[in-house]
C-alpha atoms as a PDB file:
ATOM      1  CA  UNK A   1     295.600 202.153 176.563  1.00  0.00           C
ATOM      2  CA  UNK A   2     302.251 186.653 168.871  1.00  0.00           C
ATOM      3  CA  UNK A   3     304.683 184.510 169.202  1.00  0.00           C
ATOM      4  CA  UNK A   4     305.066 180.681 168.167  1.00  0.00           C
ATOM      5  CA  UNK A   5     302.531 178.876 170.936  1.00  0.00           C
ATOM      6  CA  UNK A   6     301.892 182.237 172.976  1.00  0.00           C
ATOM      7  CA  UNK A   7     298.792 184.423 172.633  1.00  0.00           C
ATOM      8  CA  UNK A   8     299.146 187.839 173.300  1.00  0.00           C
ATOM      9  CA  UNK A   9     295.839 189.880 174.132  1.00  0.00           C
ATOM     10  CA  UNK A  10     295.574 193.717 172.892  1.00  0.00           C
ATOM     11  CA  UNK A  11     292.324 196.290 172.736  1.00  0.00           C
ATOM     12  CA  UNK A  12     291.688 197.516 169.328  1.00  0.00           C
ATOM     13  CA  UNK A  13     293.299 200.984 170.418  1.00  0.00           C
ATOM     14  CA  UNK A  14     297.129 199.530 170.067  1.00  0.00           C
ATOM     15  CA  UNK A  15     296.391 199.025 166.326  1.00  0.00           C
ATOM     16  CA  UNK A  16     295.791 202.692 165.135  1.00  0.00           C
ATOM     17  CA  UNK A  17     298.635 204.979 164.079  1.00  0.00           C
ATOM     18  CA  UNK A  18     298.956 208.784 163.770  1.00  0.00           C
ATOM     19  CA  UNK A  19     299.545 211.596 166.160  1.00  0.00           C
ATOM     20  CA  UNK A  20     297.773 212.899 168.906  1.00  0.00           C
ATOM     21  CA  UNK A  21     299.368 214.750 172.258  1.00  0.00           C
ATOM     22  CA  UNK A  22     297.972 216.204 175.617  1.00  0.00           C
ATOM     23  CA  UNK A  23     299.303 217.138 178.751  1.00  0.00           C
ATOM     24  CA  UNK A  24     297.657 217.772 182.200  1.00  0.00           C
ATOM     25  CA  UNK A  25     298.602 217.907 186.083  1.00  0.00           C
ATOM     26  CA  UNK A  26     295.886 218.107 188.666  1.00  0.00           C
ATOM     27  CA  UNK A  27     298.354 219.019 191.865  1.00  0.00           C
ATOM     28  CA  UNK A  28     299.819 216.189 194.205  1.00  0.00           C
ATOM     29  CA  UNK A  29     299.652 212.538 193.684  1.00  0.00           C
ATOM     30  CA  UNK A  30     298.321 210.229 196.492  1.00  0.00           C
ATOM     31  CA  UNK A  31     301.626 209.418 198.474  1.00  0.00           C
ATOM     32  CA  UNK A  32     303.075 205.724 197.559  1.00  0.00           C
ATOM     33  CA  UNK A  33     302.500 203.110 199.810  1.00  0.00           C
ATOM     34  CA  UNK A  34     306.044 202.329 201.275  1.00  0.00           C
ATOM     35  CA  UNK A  35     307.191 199.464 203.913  1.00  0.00           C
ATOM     36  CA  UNK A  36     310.606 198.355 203.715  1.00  0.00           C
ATOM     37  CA  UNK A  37     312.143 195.840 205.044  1.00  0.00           C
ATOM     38  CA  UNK A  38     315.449 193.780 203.206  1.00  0.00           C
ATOM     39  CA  UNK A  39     314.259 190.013 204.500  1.00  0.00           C
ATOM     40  CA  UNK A  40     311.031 190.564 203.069  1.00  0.00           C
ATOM     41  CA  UNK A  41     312.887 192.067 199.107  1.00  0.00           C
ATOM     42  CA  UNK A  42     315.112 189.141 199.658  1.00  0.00           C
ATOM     43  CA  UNK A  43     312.553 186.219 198.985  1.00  0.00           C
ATOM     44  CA  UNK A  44     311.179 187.308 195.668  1.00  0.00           C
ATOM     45  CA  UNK A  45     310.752 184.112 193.458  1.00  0.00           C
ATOM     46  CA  UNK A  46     309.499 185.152 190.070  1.00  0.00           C
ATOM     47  CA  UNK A  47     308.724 181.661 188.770  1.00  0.00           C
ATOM     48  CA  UNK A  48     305.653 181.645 191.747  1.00  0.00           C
ATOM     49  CA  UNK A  49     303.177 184.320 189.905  1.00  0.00           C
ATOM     50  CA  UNK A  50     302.106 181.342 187.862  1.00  0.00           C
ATOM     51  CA  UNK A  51     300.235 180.588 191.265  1.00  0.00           C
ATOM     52  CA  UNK A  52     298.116 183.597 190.826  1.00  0.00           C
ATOM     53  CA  UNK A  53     295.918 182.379 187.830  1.00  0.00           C
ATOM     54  CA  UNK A  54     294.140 180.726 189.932  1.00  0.00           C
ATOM     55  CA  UNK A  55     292.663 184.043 191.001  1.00  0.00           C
ATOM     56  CA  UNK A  56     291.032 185.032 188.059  1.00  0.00           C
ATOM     57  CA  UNK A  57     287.325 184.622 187.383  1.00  0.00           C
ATOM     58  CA  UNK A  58     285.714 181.546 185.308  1.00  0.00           C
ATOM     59  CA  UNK A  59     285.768 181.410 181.846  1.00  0.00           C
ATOM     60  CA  UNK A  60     289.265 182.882 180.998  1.00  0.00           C
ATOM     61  CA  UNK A  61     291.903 181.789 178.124  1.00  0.00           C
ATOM     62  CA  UNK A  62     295.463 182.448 179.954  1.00  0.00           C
ATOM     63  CA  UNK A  63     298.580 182.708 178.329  1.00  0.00           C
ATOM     64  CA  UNK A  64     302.501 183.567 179.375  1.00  0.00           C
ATOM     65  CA  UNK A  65     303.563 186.556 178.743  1.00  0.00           C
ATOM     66  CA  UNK A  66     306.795 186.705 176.921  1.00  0.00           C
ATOM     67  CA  UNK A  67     309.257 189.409 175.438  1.00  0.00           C
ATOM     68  CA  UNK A  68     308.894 193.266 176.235  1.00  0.00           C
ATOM     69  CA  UNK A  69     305.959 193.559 179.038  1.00  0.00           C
ATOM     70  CA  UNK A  70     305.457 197.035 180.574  1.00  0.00           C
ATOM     71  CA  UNK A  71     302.317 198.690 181.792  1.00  0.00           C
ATOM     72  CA  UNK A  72     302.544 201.144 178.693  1.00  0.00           C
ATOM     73  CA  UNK A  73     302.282 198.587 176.481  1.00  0.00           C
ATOM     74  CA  UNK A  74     299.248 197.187 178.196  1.00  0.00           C
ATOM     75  CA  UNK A  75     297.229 200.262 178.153  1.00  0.00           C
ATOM     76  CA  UNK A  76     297.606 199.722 174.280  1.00  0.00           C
ATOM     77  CA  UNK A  77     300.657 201.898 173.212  1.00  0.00           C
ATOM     78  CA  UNK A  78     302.996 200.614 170.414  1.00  0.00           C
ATOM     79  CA  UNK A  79     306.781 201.209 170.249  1.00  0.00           C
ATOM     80  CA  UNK A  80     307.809 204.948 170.362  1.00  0.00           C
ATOM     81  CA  UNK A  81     305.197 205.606 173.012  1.00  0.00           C
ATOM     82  CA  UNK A  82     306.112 209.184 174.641  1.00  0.00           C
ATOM     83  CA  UNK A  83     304.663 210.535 178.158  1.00  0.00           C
ATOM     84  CA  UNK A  84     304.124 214.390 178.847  1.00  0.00           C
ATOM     85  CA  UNK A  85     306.101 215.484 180.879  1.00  0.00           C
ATOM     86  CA  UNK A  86     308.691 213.346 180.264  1.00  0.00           C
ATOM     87  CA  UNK A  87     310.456 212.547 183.753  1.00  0.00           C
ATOM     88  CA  UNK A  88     306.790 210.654 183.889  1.00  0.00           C
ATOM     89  CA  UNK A  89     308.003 208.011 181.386  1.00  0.00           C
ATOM     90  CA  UNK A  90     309.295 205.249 183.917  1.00  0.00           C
ATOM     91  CA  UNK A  91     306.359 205.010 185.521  1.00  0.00           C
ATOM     92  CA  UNK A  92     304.690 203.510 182.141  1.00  0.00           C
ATOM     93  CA  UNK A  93     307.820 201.575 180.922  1.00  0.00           C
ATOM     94  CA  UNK A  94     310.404 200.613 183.618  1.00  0.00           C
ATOM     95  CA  UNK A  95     313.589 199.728 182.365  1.00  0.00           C
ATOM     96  CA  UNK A  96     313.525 195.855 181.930  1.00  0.00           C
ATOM     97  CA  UNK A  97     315.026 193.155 180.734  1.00  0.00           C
ATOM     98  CA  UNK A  98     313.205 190.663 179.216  1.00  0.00           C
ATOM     99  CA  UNK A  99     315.021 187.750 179.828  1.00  0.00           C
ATOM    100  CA  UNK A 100     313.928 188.476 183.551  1.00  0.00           C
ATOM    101  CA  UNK A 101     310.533 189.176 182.670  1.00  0.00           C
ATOM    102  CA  UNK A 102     307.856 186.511 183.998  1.00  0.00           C
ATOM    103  CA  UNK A 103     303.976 187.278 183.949  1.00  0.00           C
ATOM    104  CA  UNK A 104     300.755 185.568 182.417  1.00  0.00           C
ATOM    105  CA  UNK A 105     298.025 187.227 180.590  1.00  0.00           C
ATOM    106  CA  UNK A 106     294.266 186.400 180.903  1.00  0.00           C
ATOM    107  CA  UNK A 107     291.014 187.081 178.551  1.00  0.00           C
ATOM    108  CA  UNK A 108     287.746 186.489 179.403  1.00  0.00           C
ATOM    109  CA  UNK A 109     283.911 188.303 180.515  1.00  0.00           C
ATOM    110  CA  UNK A 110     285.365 191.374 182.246  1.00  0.00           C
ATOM    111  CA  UNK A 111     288.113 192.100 180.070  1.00  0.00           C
ATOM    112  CA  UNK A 112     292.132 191.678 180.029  1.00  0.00           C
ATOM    113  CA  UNK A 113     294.166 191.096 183.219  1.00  0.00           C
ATOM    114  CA  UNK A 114     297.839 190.811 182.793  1.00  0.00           C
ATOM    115  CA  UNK A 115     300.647 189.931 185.947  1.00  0.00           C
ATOM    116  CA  UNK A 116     304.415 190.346 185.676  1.00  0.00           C
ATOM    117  CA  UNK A 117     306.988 190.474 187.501  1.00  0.00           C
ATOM    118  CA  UNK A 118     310.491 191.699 186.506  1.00  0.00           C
ATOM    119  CA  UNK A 119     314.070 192.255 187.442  1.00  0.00           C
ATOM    120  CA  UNK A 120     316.680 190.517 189.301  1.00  0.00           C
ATOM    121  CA  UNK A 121     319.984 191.501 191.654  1.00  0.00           C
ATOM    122  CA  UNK A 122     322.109 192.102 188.435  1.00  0.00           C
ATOM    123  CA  UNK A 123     318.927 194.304 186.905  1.00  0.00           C
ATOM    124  CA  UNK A 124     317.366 195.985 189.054  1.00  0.00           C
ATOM    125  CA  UNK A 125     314.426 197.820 188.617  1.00  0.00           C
ATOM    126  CA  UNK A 126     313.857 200.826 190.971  1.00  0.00           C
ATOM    127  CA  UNK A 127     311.740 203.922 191.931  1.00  0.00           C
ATOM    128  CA  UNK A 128     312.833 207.658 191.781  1.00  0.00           C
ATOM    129  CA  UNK A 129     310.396 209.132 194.881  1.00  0.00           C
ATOM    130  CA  UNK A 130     310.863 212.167 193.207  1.00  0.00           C
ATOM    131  CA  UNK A 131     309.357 210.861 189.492  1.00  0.00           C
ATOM    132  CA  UNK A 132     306.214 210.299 191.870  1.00  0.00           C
ATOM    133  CA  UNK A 133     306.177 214.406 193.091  1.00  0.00           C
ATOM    134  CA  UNK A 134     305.860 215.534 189.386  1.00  0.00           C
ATOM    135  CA  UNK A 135     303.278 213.053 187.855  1.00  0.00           C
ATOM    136  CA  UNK A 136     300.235 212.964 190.217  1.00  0.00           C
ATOM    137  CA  UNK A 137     298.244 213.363 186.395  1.00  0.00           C
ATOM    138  CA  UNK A 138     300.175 213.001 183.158  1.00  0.00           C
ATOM    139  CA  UNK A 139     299.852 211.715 179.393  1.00  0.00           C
ATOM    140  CA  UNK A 140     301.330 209.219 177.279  1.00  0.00           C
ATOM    141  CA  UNK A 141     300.743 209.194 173.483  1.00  0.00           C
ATOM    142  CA  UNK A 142     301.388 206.765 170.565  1.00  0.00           C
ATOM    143  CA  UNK A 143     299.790 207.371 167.075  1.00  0.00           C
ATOM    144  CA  UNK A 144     295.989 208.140 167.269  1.00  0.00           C
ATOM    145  CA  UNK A 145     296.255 206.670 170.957  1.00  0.00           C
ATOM    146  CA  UNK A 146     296.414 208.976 174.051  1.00  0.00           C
ATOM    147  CA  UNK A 147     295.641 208.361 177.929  1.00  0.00           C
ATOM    148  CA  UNK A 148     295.189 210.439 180.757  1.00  0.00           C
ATOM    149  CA  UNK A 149     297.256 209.098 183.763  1.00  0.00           C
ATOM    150  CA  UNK A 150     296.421 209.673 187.290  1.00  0.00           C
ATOM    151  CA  UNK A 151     297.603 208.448 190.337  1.00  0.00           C
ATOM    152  CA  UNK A 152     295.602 206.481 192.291  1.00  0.00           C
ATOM    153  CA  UNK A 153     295.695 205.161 196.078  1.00  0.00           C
ATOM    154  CA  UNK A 154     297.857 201.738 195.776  1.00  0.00           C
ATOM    155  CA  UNK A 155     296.927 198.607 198.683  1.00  0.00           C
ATOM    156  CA  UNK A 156     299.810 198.531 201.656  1.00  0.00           C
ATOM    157  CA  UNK A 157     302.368 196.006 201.032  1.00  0.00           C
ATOM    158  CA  UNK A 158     304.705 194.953 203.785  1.00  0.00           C
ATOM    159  CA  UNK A 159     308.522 195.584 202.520  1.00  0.00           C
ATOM    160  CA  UNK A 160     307.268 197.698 199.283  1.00  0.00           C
ATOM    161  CA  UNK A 161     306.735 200.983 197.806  1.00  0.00           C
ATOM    162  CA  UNK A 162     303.395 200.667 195.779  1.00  0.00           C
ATOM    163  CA  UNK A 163     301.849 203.053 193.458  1.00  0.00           C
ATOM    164  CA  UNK A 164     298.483 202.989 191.689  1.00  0.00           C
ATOM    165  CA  UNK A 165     297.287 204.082 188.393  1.00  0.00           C
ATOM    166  CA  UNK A 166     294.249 204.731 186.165  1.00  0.00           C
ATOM    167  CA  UNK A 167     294.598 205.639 182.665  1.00  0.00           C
ATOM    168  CA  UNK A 168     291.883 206.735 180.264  1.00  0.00           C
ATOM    169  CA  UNK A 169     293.252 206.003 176.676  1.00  0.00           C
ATOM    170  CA  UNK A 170     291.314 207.138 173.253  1.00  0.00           C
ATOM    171  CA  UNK A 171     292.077 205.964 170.105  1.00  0.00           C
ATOM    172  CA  UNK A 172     290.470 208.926 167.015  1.00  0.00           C
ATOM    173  CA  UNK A 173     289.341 205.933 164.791  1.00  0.00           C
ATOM    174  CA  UNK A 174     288.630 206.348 160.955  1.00  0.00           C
ATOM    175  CA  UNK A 175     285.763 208.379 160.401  1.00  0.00           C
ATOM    176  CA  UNK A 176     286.580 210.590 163.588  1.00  0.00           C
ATOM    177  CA  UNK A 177     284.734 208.397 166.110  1.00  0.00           C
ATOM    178  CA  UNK A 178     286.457 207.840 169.064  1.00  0.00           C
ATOM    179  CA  UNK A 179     287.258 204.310 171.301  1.00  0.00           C
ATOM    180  CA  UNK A 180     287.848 204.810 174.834  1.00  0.00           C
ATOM    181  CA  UNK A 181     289.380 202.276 177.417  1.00  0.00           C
ATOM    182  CA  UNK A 182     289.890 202.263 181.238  1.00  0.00           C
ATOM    183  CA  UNK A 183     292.849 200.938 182.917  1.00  0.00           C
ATOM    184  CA  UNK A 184     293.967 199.885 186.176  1.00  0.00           C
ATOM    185  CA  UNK A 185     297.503 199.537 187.340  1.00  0.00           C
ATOM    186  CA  UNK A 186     298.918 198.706 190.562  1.00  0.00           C
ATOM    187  CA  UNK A 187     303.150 198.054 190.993  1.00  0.00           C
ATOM    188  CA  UNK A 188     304.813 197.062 193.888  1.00  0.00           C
ATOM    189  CA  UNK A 189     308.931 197.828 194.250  1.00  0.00           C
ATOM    190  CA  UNK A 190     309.907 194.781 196.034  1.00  0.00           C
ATOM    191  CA  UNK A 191     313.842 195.745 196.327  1.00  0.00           C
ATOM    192  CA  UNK A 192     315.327 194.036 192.972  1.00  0.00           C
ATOM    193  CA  UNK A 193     312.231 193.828 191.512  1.00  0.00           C
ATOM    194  CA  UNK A 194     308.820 194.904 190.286  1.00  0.00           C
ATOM    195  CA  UNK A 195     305.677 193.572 190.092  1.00  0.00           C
ATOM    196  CA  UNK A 196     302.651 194.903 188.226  1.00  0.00           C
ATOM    197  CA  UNK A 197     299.368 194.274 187.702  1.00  0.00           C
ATOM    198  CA  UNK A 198     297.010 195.661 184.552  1.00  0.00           C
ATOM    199  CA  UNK A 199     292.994 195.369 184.036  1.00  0.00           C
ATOM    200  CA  UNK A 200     291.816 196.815 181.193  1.00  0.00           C
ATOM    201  CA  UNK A 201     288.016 197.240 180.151  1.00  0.00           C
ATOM    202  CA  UNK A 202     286.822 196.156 177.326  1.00  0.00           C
ATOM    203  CA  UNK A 203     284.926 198.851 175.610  1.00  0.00           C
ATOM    204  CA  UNK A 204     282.626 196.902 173.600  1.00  0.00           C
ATOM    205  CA  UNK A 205     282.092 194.093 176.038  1.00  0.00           C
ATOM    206  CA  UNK A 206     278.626 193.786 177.680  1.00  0.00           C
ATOM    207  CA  UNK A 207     279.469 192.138 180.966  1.00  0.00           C
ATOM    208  CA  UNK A 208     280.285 194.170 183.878  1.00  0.00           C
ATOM    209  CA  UNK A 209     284.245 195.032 183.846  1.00  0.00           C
ATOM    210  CA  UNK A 210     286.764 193.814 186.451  1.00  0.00           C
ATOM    211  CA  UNK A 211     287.768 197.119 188.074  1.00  0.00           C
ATOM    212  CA  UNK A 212     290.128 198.949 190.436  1.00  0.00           C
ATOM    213  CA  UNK A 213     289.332 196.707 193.662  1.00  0.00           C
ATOM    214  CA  UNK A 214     290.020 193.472 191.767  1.00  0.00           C
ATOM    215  CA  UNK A 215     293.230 194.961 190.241  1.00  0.00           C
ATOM    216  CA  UNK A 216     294.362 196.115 193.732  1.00  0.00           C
ATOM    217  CA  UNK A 217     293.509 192.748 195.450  1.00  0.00           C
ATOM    218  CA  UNK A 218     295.474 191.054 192.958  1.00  0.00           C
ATOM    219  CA  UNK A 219     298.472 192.876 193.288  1.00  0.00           C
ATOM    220  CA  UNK A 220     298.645 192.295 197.021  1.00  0.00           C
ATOM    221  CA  UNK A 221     298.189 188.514 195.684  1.00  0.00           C
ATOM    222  CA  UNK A 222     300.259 188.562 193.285  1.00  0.00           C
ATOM    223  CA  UNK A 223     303.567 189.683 195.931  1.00  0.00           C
ATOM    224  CA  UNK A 224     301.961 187.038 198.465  1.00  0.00           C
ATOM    225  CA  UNK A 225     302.800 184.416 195.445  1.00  0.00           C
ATOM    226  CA  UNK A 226     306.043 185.738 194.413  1.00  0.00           C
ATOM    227  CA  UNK A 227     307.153 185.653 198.026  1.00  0.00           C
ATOM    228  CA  UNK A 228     305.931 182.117 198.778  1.00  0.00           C
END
């Protein structure tokens, strides 16, 4: 599924409240892409992903992303957001601080793109292998909002584990009619840090959505940037 000068860019699904839960596993989850190597999780500059704007398509607003960034809150799930089963619950909202939080958000044709990148040697951010073994298809659920996580084959990053995601999220709207959104997200573990990268369809946008291949492509663009 704003701040003084900043414009923040949500789907109508984050703004509906009430309860709705699911759960689901569909067996083993594609195996992570993972190349380490320390030089390579050593050169991590997070002021670079500004660089990557460039990438997106003509026509988009862009703005920075600032405060709490996660890919839960990108697929268009509020505060007290919960995932079934609930080891699964790092993989939508990583520990982070957000004073080491740096990422841009873009709005335009083929719907929402968002970039971050976040951590640092005194935080961390890290990857339990064994989160991955239990949570090859899980949900997350805030208010009338839930999504169906699966994951997804992630691009090869030298020195990084990378995992892929799509959710499905559907928002019960007033009246009973429903509002459904796909989502892309692609992360890449880059020793201290961790880099993400969310497209999310618009569902009542006419032009033809950015997709899984873009989101993947700009992930592997995205660590090209933040490595210089």
């Amino acid at each position: 599924m704003v701040s003084t000068g900043v414009r923040r860019f949500w789907l109508p699904i984050a703004l509906v409240t009430g309860v709705v839960a699911g759960c689901g596993h569909a067996g083993p989850p594609p195996v992570p892409s993972t190349s380490i190597s320390p030089a390579d999780q050593s050169e991590v500059n997070p002021a670079r992903i500004s660089r990557v704007r460039g990438e997106l398509p003509a026509g988009y607003e862009v703005a920075d992303v600032l405060g709490p960034a996660s890919p839960a809150a990108f697929w268009g799930f509020g505060p007290g957001w919960v995932t079934e089963p609930p080891h699964c619950a790092p993989l939508a909202g990583p520990a982070t601080d957000d004073a080491t939080t740096r990422g841009w958000s873009g709005s335009g044709p083929g719907g929402i793109v968002h970039a971050v990148v976040t951590g640092s040697p005194a935080s961390p951010i890290t990857l339990d292998p064994s989160v991955l073994a239990e949570c090859g298809q899980w949900t997350v659920t805030s208010g009338n909002t839930t999504g169906t996580v699966n994951i997804i084959d992630a691009p090869a990053v030298e020195g990084a584990t990378t995992v892929g995601m799509d959710t499905v999220a559907t928002t019960v709207v007033e009246g009973g009619m429903e509002t459904t959104s796909t989502v892309y997200t692609f992360s890449a573990y880059l020793g201290d840090y961790l880099a993400f990268v969310t497209v999310v369809a618009d569902p009542g946008s006419p032009n033809p959505p950015l997709g899984q291949e873009f989101a993947a492509d700009l992930l592997v663009k995205t660590v090209s940037a933040l490595r210089g």
